[in-house]
N, C-alpha and C. Protein backbone atom coordinates (compact mmCIF):
# COMPACT_ATOMS: atom_id res chain seq x y z
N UNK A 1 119.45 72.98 4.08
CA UNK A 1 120.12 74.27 3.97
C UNK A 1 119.07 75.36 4.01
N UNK A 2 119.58 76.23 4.45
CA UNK A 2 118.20 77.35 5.01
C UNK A 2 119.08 78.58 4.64
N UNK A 3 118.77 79.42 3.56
CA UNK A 3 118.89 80.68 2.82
C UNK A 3 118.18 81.72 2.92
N UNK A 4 118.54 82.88 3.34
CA UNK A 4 117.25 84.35 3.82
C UNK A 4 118.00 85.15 3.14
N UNK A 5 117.41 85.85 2.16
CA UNK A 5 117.76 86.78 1.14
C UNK A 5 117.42 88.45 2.29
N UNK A 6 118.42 89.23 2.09
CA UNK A 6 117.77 90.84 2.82
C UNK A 6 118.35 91.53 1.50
N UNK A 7 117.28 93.09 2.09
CA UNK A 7 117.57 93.97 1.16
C UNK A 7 117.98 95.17 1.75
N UNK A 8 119.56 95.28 1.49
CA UNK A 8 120.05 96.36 2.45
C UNK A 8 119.98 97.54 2.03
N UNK A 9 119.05 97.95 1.00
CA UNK A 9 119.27 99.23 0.29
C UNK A 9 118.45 100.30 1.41
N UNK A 10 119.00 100.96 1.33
CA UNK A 10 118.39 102.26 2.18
C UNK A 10 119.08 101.92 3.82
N UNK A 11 119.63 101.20 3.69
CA UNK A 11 120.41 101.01 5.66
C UNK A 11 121.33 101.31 5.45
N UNK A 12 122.40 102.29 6.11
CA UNK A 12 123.97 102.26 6.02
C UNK A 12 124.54 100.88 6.70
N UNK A 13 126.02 100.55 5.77
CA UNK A 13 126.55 99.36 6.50
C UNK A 13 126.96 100.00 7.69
N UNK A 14 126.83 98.58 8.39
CA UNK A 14 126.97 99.08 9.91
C UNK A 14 125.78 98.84 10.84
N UNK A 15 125.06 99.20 10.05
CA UNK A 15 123.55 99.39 10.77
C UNK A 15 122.94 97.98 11.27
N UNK A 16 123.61 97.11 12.23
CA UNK A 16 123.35 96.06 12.48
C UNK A 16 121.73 95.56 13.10
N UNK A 17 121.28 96.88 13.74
CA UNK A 17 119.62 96.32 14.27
C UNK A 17 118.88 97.24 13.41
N UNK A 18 119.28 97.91 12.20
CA UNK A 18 118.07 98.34 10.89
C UNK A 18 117.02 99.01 11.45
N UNK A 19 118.35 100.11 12.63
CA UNK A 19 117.02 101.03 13.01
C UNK A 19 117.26 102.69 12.57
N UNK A 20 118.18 102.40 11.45
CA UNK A 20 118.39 103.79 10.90
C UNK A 20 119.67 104.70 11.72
N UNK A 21 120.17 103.93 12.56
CA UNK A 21 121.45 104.45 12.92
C UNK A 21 122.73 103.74 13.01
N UNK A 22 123.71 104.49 12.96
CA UNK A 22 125.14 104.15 13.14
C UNK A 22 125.37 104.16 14.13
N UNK A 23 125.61 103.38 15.51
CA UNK A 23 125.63 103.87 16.73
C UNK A 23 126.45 102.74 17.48
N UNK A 24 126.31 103.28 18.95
CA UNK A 24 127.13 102.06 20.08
C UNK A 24 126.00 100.48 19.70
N UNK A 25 125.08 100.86 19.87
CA UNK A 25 124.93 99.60 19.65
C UNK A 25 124.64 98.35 18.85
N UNK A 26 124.92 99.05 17.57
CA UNK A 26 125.61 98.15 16.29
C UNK A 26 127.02 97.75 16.64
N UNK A 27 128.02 98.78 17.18
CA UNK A 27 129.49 98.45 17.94
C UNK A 27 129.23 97.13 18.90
N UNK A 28 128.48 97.31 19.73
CA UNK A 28 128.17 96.14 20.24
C UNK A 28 127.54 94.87 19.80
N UNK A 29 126.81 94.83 18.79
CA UNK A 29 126.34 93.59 18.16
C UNK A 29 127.20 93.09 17.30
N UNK A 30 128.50 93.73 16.65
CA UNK A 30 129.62 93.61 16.21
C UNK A 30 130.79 92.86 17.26
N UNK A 31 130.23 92.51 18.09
CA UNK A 31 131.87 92.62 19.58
C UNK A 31 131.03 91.59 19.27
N UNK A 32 129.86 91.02 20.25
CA UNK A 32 128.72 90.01 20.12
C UNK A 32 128.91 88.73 18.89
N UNK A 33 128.92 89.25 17.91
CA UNK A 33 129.10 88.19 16.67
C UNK A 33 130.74 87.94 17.11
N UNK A 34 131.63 88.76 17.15
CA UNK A 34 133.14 88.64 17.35
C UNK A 34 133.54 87.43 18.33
N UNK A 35 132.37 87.75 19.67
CA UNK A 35 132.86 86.79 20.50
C UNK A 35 131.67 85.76 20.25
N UNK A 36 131.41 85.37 19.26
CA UNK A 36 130.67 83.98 18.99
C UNK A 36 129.01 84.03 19.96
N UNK A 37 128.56 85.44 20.23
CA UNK A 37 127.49 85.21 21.29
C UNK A 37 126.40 85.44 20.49
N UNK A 38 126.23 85.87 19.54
CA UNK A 38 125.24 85.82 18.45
C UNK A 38 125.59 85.65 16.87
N UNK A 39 124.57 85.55 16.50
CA UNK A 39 124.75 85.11 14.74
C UNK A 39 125.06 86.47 14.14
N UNK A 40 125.63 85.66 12.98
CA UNK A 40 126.04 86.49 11.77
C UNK A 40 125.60 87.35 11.72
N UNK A 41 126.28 88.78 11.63
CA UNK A 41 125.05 89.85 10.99
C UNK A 41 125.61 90.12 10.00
N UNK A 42 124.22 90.60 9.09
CA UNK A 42 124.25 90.69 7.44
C UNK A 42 124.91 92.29 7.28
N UNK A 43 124.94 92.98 8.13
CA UNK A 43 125.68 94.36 8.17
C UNK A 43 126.35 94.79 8.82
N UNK A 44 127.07 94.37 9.30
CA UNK A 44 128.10 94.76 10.47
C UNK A 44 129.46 94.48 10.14
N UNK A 45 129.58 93.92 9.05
CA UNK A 45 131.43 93.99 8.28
C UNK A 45 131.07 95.55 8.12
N UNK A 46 131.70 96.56 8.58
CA UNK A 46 131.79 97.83 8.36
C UNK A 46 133.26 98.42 7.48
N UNK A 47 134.34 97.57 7.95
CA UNK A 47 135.43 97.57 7.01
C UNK A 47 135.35 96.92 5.96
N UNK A 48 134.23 95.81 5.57
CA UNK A 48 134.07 95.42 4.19
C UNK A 48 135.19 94.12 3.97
N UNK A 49 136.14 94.17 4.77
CA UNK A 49 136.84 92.59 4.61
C UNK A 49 136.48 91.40 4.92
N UNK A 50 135.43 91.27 5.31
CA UNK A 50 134.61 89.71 4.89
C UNK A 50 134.42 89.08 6.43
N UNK A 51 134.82 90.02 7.38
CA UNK A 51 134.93 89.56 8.82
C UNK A 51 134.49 90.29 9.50
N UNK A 52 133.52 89.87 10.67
CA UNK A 52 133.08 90.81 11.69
C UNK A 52 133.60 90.58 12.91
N UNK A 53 134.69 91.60 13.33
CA UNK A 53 134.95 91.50 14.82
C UNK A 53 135.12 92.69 15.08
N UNK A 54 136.01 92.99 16.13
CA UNK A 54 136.29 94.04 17.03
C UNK A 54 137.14 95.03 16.23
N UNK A 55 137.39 94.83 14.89
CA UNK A 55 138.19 96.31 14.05
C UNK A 55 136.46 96.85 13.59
N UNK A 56 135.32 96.43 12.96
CA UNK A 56 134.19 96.86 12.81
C UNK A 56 133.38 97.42 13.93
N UNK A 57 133.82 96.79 15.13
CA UNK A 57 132.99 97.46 16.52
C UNK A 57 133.49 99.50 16.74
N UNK A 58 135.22 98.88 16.66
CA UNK A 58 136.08 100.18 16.58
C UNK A 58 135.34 101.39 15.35
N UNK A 59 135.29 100.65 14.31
CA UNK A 59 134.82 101.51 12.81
C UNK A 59 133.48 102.00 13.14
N UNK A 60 132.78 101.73 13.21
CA UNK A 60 131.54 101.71 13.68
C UNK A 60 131.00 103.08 14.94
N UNK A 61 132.08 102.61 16.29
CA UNK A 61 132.19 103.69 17.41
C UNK A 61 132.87 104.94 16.83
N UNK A 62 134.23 105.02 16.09
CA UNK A 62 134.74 105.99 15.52
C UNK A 62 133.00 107.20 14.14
N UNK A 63 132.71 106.17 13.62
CA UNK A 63 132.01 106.57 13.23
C UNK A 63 130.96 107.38 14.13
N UNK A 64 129.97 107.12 14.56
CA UNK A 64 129.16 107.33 15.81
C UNK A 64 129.63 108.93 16.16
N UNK A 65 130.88 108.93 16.58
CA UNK A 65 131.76 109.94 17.28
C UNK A 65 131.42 111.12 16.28
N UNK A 66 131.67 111.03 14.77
CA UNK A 66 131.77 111.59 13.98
C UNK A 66 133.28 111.76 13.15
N UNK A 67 134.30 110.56 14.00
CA UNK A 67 135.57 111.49 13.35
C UNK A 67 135.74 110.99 11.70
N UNK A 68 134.84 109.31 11.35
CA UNK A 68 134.97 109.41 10.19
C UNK A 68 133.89 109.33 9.66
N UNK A 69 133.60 109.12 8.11
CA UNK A 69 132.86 109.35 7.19
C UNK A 69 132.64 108.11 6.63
């Protein structure tokens, strides 16, 4: 069994490549995990319900846009 502890303090959720933004292409590494083409990411549940797919890609792009918070 293989366990990797992160420390997400100072990243907004969402922030799937921990480069200090909310952007398209966290939306896309979100679609990516959704369709099984990469691993888990430790930040990309953006709705917080325990699942990463294509409602977090949406949350994520809406965000980006600015319309939410």
């Amino acid at each position: 069994i293989m366990a990797e502890w992160f420390d997400l303090s100072g990243y907004a959720v969402g922030d799937a490549n921990f480069d200090g933004e909310v952007d398209s292409l966290d939306a896309a590494t979100a679609l990516k995990i959704d369709a099984e083409l990469a691993l888990e990411g430790v930040n990309c549940d953006f709705n917080g319900d325990g699942t990463v797919n294509s409602l977090d890609a949406a949350q994520i792009l809406k965000y980006d846009a600015g319309l939410i918070e």
